[in-house]
PDB file of N, CA and C in Angstrom:
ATOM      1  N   UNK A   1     -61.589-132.637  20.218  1.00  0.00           N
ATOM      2  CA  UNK A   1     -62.451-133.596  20.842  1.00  0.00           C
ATOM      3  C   UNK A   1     -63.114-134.423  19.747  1.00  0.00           C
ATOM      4  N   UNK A   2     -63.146-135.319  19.981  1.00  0.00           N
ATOM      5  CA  UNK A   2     -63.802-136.656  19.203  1.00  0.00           C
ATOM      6  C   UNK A   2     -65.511-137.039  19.497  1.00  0.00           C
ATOM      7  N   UNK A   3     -66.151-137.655  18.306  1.00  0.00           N
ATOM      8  CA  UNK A   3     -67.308-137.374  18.104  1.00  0.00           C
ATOM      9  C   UNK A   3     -67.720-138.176  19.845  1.00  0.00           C
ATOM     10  N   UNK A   4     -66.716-139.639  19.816  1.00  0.00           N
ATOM     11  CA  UNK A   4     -67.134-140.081  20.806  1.00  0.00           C
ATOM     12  C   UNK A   4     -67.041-139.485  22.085  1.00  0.00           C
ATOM     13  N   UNK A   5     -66.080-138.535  22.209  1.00  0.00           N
ATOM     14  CA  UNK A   5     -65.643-138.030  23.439  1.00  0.00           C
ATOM     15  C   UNK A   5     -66.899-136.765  23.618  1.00  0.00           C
ATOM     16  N   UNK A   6     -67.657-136.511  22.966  1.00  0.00           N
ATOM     17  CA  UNK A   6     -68.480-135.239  22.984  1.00  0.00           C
ATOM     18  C   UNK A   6     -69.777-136.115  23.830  1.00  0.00           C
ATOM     19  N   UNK A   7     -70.150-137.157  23.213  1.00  0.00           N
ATOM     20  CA  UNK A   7     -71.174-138.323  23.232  1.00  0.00           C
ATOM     21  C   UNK A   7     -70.928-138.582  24.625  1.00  0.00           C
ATOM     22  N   UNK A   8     -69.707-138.829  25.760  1.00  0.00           N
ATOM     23  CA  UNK A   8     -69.270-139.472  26.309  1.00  0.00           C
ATOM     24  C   UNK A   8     -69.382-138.428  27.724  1.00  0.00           C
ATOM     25  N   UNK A   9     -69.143-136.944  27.370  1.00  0.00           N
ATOM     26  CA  UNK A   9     -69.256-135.862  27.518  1.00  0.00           C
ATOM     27  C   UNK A   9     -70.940-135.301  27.993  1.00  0.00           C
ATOM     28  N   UNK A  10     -71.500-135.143  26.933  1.00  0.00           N
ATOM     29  CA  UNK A  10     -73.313-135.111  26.948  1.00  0.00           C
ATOM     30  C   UNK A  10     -73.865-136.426  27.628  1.00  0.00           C
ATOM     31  N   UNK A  11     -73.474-137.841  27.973  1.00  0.00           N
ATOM     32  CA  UNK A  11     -74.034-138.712  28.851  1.00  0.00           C
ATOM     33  C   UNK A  11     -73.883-138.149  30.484  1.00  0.00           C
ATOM     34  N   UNK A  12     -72.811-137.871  30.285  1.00  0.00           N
ATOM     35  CA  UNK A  12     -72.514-137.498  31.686  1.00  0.00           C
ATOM     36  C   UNK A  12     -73.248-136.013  32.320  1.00  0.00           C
ATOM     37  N   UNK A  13     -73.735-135.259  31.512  1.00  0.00           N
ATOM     38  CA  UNK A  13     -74.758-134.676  32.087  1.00  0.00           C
ATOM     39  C   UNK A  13     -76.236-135.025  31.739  1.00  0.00           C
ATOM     40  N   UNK A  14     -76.500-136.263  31.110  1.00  0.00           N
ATOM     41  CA  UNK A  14     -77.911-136.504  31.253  1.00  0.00           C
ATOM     42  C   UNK A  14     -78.409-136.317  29.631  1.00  0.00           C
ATOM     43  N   UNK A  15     -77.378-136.144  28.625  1.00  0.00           N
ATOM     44  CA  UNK A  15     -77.851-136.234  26.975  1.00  0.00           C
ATOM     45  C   UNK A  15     -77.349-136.988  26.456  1.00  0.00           C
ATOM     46  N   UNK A  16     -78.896-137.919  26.247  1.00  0.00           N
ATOM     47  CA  UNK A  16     -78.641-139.251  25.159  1.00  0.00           C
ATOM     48  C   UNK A  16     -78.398-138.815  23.718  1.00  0.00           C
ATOM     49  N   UNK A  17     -77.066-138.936  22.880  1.00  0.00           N
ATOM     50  CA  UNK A  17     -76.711-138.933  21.705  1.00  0.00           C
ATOM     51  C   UNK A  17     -76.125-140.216  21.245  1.00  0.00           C
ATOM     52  N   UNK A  18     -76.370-140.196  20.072  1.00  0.00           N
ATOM     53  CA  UNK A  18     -75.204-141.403  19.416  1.00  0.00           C
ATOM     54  C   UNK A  18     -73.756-140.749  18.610  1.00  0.00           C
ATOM     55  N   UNK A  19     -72.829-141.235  18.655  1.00  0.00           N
ATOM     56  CA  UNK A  19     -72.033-140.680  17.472  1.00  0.00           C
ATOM     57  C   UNK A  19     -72.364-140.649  16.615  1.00  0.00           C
ATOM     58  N   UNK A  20     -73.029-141.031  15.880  1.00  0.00           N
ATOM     59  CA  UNK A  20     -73.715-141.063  14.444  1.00  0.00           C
ATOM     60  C   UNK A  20     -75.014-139.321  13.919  1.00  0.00           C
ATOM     61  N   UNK A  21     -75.297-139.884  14.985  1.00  0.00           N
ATOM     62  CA  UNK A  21     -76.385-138.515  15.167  1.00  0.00           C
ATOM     63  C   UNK A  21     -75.520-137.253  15.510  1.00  0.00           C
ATOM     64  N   UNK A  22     -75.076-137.354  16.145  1.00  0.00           N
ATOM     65  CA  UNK A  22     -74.168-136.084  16.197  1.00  0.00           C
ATOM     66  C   UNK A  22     -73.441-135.505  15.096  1.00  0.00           C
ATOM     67  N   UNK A  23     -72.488-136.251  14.398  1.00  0.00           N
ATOM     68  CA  UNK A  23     -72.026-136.478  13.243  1.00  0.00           C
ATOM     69  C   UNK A  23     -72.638-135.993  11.709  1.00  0.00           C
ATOM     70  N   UNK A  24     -73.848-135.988  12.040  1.00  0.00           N
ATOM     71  CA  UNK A  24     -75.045-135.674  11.218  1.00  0.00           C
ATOM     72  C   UNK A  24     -75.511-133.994  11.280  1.00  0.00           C
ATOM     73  N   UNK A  25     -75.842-133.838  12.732  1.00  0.00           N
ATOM     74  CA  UNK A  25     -75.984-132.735  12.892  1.00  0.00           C
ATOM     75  C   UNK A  25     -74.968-131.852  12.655  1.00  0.00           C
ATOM     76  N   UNK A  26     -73.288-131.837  12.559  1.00  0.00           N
ATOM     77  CA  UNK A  26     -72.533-130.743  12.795  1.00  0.00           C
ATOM     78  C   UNK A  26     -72.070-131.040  11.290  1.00  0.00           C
ATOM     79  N   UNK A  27     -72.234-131.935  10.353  1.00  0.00           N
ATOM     80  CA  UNK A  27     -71.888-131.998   9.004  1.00  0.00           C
ATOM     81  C   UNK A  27     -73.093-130.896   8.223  1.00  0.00           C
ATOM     82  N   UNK A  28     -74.478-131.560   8.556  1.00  0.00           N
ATOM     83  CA  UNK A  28     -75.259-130.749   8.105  1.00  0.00           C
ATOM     84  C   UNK A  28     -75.668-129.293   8.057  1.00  0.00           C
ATOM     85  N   UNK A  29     -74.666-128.811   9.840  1.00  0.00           N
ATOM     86  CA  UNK A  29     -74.545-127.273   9.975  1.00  0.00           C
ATOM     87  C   UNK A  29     -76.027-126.657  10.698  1.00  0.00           C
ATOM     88  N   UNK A  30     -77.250-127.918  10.663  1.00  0.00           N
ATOM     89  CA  UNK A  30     -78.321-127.392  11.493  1.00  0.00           C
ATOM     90  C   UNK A  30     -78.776-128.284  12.542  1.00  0.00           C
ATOM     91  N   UNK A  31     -78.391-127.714  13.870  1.00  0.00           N
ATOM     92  CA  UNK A  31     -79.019-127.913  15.257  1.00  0.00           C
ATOM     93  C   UNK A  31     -79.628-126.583  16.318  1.00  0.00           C
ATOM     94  N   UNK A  32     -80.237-127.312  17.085  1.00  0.00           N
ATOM     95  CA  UNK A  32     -80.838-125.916  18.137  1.00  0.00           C
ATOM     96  C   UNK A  32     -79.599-125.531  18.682  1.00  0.00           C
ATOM     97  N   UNK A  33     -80.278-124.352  19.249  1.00  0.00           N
ATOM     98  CA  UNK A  33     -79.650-123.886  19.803  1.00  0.00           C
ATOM     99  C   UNK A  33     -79.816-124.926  21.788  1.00  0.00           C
ATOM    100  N   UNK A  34     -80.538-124.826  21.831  1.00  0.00           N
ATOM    101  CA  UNK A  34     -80.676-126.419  23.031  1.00  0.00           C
ATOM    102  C   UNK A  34     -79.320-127.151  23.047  1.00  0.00           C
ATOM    103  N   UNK A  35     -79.064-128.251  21.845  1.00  0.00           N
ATOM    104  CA  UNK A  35     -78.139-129.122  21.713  1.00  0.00           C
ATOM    105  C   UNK A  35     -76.724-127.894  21.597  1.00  0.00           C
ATOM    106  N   UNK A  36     -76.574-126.980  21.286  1.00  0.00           N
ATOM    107  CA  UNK A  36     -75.302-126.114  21.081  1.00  0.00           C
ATOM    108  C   UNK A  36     -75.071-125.713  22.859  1.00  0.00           C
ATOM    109  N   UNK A  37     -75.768-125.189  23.458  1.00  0.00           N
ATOM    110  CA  UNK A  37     -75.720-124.984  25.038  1.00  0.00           C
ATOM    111  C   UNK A  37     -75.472-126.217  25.531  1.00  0.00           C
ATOM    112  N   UNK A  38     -76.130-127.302  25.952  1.00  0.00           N
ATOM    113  CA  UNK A  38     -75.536-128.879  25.585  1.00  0.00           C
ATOM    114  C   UNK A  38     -74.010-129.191  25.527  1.00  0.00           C
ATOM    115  N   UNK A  39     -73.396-128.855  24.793  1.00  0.00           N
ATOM    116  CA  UNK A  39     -72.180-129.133  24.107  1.00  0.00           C
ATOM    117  C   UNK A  39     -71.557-128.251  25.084  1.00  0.00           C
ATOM    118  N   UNK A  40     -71.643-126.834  25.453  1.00  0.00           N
ATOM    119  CA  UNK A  40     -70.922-126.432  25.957  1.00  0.00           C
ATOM    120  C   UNK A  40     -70.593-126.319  27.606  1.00  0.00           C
ATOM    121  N   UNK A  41     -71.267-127.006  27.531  1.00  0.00           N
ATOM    122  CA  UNK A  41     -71.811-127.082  29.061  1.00  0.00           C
ATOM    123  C   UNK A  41     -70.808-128.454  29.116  1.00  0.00           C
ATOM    124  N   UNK A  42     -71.137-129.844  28.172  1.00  0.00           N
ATOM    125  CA  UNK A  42     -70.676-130.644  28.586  1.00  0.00           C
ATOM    126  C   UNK A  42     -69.010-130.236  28.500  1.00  0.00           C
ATOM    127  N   UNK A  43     -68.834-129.387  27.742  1.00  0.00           N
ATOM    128  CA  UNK A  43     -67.133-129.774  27.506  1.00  0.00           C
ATOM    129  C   UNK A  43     -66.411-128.632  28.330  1.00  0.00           C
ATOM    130  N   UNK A  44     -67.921-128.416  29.572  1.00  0.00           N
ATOM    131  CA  UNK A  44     -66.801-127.090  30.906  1.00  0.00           C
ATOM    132  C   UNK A  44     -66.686-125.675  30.101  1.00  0.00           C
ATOM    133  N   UNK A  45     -67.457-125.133  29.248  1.00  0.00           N
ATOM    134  CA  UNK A  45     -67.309-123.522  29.251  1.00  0.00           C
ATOM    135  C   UNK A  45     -68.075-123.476  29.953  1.00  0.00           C
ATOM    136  N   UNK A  46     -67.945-122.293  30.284  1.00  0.00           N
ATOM    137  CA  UNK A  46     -68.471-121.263  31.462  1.00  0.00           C
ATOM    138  C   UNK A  46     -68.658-120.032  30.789  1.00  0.00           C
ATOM    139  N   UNK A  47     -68.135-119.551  29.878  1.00  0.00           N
ATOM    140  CA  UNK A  47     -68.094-118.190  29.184  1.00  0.00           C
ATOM    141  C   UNK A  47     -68.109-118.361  27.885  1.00  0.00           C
ATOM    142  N   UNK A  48     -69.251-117.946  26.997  1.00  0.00           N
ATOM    143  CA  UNK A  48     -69.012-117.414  25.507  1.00  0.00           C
ATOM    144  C   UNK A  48     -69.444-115.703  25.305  1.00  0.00           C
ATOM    145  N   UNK A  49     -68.641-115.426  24.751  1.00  0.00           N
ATOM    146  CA  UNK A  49     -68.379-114.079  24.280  1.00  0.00           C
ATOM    147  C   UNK A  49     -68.762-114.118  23.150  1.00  0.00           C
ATOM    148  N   UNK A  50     -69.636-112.934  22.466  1.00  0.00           N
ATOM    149  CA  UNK A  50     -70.069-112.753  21.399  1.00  0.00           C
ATOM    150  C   UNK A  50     -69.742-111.064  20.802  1.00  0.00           C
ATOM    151  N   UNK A  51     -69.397-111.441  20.042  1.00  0.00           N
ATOM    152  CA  UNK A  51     -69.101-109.629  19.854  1.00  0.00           C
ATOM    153  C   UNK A  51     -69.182-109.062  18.491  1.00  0.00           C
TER     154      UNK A  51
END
């Protein structure tokens, strides 16, 4: 998935990002945990497993 397609992804449930900002955050390696639930939500998991 593409920075835009994530962006495009998070609008559609109601999170304003830019590609740029995003881009920032996952280079730099630090975001909440908020924006990580976010992400997964937008791109349809339903299940993370941690083990």
């Amino acid at each position: 998935m593409t920075y835009a397609q994530l962006v495009e992804k998070l609008s559609e449930i109601g999170v304003a990002e830019t590609e740029p900002n995003i881009r920032n955050k996952l280079a730099r390696g630090k975001f909440t945990a908020v924006f990580l639930i976010q992400c997964l939500e937008a791109v349809g998991c339903s299940t993370l497993r941690l083990e």
